[in-house]
C-alpha atoms as a PDB file:
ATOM      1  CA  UNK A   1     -60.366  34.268 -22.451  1.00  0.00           C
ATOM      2  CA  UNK A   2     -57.448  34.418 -24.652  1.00  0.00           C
ATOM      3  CA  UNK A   3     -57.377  33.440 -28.518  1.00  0.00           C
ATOM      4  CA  UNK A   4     -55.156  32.516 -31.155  1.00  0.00           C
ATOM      5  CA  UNK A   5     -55.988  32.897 -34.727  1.00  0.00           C
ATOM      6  CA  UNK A   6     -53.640  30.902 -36.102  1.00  0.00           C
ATOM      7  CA  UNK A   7     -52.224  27.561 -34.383  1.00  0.00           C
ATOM      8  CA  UNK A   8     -48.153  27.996 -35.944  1.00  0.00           C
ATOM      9  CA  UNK A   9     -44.904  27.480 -34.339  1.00  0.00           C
ATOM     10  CA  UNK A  10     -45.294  31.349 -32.680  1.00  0.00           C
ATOM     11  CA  UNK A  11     -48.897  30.778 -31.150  1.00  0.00           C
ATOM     12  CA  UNK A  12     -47.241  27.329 -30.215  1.00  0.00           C
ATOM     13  CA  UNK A  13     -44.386  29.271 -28.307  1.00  0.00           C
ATOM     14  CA  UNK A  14     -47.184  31.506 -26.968  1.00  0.00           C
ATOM     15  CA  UNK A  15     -49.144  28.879 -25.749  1.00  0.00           C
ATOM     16  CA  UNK A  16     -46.706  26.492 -24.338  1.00  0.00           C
ATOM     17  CA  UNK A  17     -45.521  29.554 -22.224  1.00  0.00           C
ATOM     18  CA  UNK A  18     -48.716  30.806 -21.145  1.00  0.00           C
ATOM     19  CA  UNK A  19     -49.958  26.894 -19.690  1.00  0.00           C
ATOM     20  CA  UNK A  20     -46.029  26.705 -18.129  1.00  0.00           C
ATOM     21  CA  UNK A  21     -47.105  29.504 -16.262  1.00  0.00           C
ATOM     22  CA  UNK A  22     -50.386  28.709 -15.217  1.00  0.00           C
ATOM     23  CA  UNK A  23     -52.317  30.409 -17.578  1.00  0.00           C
ATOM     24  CA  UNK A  24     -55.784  28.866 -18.485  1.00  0.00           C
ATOM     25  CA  UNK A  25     -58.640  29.720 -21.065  1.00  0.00           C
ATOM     26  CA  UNK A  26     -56.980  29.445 -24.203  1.00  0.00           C
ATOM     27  CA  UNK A  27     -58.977  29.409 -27.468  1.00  0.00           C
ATOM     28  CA  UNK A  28     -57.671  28.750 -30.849  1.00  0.00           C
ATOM     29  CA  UNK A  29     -58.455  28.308 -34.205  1.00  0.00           C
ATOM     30  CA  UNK A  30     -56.500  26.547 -36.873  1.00  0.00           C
ATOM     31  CA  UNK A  31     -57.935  25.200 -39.896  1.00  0.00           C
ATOM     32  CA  UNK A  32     -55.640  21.943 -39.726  1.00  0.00           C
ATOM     33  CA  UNK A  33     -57.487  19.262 -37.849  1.00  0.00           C
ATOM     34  CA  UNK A  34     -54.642  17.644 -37.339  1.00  0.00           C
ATOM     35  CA  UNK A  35     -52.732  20.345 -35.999  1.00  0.00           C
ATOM     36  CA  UNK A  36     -56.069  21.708 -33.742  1.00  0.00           C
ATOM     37  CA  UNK A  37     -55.866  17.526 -32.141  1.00  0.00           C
ATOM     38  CA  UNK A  38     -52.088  18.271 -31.430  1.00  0.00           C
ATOM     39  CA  UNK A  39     -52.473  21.555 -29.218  1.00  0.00           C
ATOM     40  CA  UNK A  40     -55.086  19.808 -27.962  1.00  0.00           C
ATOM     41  CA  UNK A  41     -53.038  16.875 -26.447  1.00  0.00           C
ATOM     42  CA  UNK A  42     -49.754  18.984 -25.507  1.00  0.00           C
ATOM     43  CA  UNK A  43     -51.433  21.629 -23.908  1.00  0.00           C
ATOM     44  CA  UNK A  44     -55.094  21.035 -23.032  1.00  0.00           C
ATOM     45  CA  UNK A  45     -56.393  24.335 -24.811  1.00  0.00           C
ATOM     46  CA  UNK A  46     -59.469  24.327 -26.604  1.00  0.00           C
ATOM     47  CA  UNK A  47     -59.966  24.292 -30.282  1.00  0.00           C
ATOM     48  CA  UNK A  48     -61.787  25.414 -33.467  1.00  0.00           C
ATOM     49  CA  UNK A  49     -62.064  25.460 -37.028  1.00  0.00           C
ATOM     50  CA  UNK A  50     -63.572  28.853 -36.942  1.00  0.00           C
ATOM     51  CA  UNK A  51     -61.730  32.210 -36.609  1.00  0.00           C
ATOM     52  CA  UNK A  52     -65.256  33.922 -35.658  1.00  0.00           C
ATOM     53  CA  UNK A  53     -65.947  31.628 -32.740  1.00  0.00           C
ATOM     54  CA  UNK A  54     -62.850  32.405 -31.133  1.00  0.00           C
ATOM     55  CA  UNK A  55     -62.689  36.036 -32.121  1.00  0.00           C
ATOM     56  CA  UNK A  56     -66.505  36.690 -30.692  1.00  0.00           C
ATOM     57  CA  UNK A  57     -65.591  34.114 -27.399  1.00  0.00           C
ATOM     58  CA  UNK A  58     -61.986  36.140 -26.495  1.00  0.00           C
ATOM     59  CA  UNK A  59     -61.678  39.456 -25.162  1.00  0.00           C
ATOM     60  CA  UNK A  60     -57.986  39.150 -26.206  1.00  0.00           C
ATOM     61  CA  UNK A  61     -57.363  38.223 -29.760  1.00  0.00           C
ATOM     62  CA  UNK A  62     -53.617  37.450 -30.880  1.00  0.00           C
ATOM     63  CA  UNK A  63     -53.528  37.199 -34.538  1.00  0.00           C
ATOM     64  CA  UNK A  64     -50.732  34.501 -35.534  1.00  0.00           C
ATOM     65  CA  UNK A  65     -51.012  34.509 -39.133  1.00  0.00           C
ATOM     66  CA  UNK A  66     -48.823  35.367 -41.835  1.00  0.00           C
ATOM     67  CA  UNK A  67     -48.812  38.933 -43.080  1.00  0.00           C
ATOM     68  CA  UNK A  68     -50.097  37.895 -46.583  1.00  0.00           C
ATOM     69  CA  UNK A  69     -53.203  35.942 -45.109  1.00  0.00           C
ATOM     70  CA  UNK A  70     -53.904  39.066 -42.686  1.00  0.00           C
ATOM     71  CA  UNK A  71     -56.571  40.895 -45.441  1.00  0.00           C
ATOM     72  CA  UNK A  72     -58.891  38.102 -45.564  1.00  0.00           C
ATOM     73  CA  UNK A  73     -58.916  36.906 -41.962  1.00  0.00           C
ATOM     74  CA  UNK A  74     -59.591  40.433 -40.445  1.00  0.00           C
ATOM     75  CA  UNK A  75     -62.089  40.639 -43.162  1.00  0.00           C
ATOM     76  CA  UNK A  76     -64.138  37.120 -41.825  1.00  0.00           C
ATOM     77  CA  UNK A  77     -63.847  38.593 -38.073  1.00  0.00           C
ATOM     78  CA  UNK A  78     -63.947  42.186 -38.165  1.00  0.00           C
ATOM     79  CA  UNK A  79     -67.923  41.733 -37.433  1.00  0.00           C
ATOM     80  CA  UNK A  80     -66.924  40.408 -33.781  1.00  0.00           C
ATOM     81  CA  UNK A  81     -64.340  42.393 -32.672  1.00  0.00           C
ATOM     82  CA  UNK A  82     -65.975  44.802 -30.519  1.00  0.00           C
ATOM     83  CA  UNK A  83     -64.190  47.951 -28.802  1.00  0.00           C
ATOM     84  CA  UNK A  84     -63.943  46.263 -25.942  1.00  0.00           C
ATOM     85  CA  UNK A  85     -61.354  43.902 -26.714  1.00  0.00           C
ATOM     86  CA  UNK A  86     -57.828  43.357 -26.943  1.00  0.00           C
ATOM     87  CA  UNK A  87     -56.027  42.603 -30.655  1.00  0.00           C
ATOM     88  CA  UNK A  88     -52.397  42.076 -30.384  1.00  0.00           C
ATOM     89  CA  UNK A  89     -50.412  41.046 -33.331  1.00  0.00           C
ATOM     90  CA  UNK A  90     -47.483  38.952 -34.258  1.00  0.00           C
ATOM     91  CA  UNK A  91     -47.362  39.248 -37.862  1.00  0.00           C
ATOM     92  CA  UNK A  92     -44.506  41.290 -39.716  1.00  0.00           C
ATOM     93  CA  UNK A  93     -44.882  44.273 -41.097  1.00  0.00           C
ATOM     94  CA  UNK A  94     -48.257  44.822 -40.192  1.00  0.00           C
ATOM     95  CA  UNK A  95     -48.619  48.507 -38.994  1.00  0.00           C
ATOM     96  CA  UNK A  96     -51.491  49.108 -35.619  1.00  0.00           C
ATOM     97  CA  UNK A  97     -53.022  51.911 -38.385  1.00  0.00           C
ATOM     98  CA  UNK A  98     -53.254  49.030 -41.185  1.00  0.00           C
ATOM     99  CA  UNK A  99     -54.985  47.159 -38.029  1.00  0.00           C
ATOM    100  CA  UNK A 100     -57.435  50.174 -37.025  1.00  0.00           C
ATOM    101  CA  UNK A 101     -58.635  50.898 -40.125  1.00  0.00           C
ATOM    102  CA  UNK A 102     -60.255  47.143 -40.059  1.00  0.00           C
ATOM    103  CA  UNK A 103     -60.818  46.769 -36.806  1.00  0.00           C
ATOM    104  CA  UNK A 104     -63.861  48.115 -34.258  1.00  0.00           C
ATOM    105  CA  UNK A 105     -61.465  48.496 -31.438  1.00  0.00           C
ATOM    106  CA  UNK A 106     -58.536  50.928 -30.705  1.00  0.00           C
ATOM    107  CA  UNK A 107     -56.749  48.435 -28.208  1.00  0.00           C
ATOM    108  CA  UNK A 108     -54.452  47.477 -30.926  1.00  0.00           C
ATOM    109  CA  UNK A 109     -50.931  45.910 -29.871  1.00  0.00           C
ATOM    110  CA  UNK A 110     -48.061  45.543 -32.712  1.00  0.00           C
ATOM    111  CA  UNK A 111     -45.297  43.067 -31.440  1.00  0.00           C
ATOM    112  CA  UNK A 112     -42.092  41.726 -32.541  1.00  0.00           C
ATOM    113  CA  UNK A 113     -41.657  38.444 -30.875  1.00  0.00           C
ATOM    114  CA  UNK A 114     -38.166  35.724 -32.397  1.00  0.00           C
ATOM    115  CA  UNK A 115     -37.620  32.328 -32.706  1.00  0.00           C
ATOM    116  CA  UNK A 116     -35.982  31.663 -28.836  1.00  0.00           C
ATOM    117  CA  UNK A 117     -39.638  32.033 -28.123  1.00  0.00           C
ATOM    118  CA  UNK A 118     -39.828  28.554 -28.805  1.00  0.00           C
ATOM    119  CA  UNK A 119     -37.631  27.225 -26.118  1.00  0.00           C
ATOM    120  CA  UNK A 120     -39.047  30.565 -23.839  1.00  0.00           C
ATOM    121  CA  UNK A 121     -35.799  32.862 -24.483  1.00  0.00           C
ATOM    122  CA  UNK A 122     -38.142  34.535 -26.708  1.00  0.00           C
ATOM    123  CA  UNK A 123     -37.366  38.776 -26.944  1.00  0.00           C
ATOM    124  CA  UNK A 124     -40.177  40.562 -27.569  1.00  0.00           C
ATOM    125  CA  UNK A 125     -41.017  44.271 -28.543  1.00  0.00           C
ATOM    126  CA  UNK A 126     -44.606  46.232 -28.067  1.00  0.00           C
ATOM    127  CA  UNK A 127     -45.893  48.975 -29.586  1.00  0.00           C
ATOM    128  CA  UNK A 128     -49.500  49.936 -28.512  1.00  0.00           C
ATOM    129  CA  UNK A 129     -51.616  53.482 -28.385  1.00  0.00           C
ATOM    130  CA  UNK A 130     -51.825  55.431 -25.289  1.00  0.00           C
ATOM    131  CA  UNK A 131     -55.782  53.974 -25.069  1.00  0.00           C
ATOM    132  CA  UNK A 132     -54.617  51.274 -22.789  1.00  0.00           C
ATOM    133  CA  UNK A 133     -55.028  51.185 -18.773  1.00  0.00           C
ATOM    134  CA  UNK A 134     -51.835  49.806 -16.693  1.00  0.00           C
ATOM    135  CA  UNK A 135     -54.339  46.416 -15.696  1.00  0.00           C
ATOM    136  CA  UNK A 136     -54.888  46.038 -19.591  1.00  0.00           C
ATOM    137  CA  UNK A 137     -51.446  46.201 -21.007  1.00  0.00           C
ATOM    138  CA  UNK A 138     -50.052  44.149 -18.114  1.00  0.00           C
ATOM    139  CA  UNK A 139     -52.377  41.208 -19.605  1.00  0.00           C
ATOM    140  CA  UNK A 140     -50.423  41.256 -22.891  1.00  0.00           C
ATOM    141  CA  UNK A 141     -46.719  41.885 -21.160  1.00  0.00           C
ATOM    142  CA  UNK A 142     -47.367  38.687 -18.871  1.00  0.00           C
ATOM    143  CA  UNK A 143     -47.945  36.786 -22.073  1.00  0.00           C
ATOM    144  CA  UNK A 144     -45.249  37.799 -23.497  1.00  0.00           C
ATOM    145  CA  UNK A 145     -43.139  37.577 -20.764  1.00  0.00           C
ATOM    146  CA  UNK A 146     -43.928  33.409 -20.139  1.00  0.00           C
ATOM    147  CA  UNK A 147     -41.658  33.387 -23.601  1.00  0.00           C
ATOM    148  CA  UNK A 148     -38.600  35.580 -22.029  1.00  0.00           C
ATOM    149  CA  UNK A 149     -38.028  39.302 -22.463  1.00  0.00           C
ATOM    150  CA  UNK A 150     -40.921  41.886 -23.215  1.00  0.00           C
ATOM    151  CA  UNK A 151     -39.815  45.918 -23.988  1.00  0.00           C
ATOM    152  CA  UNK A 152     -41.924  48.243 -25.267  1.00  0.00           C
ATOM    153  CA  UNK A 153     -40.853  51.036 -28.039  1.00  0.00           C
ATOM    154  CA  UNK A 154     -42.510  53.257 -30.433  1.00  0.00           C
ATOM    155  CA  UNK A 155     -43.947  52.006 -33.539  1.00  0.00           C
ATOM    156  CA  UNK A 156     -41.299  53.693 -35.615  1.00  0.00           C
ATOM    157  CA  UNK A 157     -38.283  51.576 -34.228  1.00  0.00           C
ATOM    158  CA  UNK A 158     -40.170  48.616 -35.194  1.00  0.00           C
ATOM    159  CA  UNK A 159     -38.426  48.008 -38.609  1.00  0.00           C
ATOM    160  CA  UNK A 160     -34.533  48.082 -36.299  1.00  0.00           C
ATOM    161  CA  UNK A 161     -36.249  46.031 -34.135  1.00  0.00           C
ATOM    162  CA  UNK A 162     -37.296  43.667 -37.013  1.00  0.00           C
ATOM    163  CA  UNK A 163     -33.678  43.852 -38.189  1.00  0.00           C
ATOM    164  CA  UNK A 164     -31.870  43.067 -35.513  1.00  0.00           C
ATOM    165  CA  UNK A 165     -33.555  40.833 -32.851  1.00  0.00           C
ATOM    166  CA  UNK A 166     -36.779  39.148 -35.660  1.00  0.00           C
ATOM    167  CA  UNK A 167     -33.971  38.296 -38.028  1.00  0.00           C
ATOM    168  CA  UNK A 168     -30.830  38.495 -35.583  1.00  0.00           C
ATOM    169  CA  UNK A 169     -31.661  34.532 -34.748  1.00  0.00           C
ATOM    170  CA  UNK A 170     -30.553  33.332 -38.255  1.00  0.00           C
ATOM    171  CA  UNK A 171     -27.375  35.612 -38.301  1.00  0.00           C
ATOM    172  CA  UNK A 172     -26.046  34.240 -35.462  1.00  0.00           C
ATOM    173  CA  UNK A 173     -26.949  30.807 -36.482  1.00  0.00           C
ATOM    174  CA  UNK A 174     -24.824  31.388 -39.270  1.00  0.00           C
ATOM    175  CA  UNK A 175     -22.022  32.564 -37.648  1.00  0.00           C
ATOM    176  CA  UNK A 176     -22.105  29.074 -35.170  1.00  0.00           C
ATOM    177  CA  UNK A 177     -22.547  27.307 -38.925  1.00  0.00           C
ATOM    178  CA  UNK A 178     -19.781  28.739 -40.231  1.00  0.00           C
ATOM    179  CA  UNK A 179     -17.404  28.036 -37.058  1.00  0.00           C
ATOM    180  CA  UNK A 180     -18.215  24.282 -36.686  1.00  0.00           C
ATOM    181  CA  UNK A 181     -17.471  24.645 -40.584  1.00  0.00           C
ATOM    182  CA  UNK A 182     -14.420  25.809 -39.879  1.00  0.00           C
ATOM    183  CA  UNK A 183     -13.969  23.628 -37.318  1.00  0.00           C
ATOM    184  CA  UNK A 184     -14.179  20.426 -39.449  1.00  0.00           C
ATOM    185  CA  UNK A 185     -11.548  21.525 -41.562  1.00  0.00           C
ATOM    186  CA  UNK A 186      -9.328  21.812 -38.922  1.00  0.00           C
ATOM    187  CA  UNK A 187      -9.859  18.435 -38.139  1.00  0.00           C
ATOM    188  CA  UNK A 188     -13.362  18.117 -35.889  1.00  0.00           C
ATOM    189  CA  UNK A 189     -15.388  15.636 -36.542  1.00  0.00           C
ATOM    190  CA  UNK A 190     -19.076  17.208 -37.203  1.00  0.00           C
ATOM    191  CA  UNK A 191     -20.275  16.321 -33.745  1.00  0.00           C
ATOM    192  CA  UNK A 192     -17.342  18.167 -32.047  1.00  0.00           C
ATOM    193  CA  UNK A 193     -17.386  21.153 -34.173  1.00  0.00           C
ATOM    194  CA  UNK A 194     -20.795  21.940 -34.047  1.00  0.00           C
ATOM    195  CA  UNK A 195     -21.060  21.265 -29.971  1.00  0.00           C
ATOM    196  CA  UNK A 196     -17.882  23.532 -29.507  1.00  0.00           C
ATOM    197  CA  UNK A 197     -19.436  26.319 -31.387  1.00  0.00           C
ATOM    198  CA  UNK A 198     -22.762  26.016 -29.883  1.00  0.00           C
ATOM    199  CA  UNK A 199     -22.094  25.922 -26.694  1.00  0.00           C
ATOM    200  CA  UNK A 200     -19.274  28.750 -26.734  1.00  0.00           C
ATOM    201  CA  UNK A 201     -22.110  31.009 -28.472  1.00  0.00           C
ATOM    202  CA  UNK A 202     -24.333  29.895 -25.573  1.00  0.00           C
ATOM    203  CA  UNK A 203     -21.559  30.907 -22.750  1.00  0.00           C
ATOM    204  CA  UNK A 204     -20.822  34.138 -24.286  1.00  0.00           C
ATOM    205  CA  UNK A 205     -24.472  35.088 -24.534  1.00  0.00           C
ATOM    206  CA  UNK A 206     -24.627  34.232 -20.502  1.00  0.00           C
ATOM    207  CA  UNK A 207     -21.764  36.141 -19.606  1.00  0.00           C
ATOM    208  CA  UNK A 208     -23.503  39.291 -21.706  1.00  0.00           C
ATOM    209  CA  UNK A 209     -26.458  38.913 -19.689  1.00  0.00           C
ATOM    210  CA  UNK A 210     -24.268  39.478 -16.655  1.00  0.00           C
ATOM    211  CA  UNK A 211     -23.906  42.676 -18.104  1.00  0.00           C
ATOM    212  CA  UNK A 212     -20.525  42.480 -18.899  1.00  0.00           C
ATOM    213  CA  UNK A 213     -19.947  44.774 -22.020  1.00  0.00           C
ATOM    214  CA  UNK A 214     -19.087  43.148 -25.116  1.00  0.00           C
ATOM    215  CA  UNK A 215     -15.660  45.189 -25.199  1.00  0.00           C
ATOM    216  CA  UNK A 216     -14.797  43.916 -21.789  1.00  0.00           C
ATOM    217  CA  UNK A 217     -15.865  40.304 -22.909  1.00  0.00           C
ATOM    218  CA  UNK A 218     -13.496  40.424 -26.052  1.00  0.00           C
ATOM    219  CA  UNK A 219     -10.659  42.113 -24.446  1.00  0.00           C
ATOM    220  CA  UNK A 220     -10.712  39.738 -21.900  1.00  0.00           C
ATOM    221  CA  UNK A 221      -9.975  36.570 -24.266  1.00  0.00           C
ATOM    222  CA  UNK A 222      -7.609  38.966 -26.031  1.00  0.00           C
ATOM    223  CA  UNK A 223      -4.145  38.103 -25.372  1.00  0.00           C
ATOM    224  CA  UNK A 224      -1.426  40.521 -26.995  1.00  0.00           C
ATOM    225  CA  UNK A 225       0.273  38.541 -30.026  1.00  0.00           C
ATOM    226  CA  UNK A 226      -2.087  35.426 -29.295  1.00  0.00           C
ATOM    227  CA  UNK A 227      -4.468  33.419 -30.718  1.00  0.00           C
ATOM    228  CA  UNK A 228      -7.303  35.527 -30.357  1.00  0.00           C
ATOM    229  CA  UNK A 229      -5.781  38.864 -31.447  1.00  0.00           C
ATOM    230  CA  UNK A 230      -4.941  36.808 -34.726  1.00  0.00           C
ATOM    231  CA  UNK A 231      -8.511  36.134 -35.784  1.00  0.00           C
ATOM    232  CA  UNK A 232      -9.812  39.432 -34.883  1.00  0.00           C
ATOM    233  CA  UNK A 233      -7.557  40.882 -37.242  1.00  0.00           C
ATOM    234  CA  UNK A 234      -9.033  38.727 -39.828  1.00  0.00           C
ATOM    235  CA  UNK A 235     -12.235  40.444 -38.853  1.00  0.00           C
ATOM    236  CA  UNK A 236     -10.797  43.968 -39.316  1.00  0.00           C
ATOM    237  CA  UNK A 237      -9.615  43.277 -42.381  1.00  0.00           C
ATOM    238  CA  UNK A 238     -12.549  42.416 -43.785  1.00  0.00           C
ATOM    239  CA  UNK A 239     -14.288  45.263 -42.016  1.00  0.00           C
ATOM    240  CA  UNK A 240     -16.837  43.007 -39.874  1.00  0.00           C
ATOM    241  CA  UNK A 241     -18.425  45.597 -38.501  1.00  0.00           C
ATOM    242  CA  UNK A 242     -19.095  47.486 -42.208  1.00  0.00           C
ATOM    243  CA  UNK A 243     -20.758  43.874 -43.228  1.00  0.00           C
ATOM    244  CA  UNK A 244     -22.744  43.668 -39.773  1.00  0.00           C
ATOM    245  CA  UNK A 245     -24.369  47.540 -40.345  1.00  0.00           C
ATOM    246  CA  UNK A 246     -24.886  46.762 -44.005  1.00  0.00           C
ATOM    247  CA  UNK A 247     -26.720  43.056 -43.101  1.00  0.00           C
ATOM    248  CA  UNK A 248     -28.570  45.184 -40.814  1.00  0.00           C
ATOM    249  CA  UNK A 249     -29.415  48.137 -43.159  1.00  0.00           C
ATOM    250  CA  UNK A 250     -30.969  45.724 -45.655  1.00  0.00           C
ATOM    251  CA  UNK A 251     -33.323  43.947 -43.224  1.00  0.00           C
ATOM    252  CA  UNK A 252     -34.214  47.025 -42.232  1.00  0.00           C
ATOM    253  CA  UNK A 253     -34.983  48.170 -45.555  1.00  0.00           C
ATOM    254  CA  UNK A 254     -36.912  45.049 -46.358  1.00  0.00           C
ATOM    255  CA  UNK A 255     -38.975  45.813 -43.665  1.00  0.00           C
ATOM    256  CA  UNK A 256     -39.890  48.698 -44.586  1.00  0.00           C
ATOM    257  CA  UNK A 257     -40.988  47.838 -47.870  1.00  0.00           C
ATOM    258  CA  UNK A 258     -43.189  45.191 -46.737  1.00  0.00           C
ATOM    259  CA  UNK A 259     -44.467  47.773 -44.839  1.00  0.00           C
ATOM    260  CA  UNK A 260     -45.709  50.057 -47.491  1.00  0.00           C
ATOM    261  CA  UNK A 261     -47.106  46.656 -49.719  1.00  0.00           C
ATOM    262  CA  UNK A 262     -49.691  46.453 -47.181  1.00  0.00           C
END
């Protein structure tokens, strides 16, 4: 069996994932009732009030809960979690040592999931101790995978990976903001604007998945003396790329200071 702690919008991406894909026995606790008679109706999984019960019935545990609650919930299950099963987490900034230290089990899983999880574009990245078999770890990965991409990478990258693809959602989000801005003063109505820049981000991303480098992509559209060429200069002039590595630096940073608070 499989268990949430925590019923949020990430165990809701989880979950909605995992029953798309077949995937049954599904156990979670939330202390809303509301919210605990919601997942039951959308996805048929079955419910609790009480972290324990679903930590002692699951032999893997995935704790969606936010870093600041983490002390006190591994504190009211600690007593069932046996070595024998699985603990992945979701929560930021929570190291698999913080985990191990509370924990009676070494099968400890850090991951980095994003927001596209919710409509399954989801990328994910694992970190996880050497303890696991091939049959074990493939468990996690396929529930991963039911909410897109799943790579795994040593612990120490996690605070880039934080930076770039846990946070990476609401940069480019307000990049499209900014264009359909743009876009109304040029005349757009709202609608218009925000549609064009949408769906041009969405196009772009699909032709990147092709594998086309991003070089290729942009020297494609790149015209000498046209249109193009004229806004990327804009770009350069305001040294883009020096405020994209600096954006990244301090998410980074941030990450690694919540790090250390725990």
């Amino acid at each position: 069996m499989i268990g949430f702690i925590g019923g949020g919008n990430m165990a809701e991406a989880l979950i909605k994932g995992m029953t798309s894909q077949g995937m049954k026995e599904i156990f979670v606790s939330e202390p809303r009732e509301e919210r605990r008679q919601e997942l039951e109706r959308l996805y048929g999984v079955k419910t609790s009030g009480s972290n324990e019960e679903v930590a002692a019935a699951a032999d893997i545990i995935i704790l969606a809960v936010k870093p600041q609650n983490m002390e006190s919930v591994l504190a009211g299950i600690t007593g069932r979690i046996t070595s024998g099963k699985t603990v992945v987490s979701i929560a930021a900034g929570i190291t698999i040592s913080y985990l191990a230290a509370r924990l009676r089990t070494e099968k400890i899983v850090r991951v980095m999931p994003n927001t596209p999880a919710l409509v399954q574009e989801g990328m994910s990245v694992m970190s996880l101790c050497e303890c696991f078999s091939g049959e074990e770890i493939n468990r996690v990965r396929s529930i991963l995978m039911s909410i897109g991409r799943v790579i795994t990478l040593p612990e120490k990258m996690m605070n880039a990976v934080t930076a770039v693809s846990g946070s990476g959602p609401a940069f480019f989000a307000l990049l499209v903001e900014a264009m359909a801005a743009g876009g109304e003063k040029l005349g757009l109505d709202a609608d218009n604007a925000r549609e064009l820049a949408v769906q041009t981000m969405i196009g772009t991303a699909r032709l990147l998945e092709t594998g086309m480098p991003p070089e290729r992509l942009r020297q494609m559209v790149t015209s000498p003396g046209g249109t193009t060429e004229a806004g990327l200069k804009v770009f350069e002039e305001r040294d883009l790329r020096g405020i994209v590595d600096e954006v990244l630096r301090a998410a980074c940073r941030r990450a690694e200071e919540l790090g250390r608070s725990k």
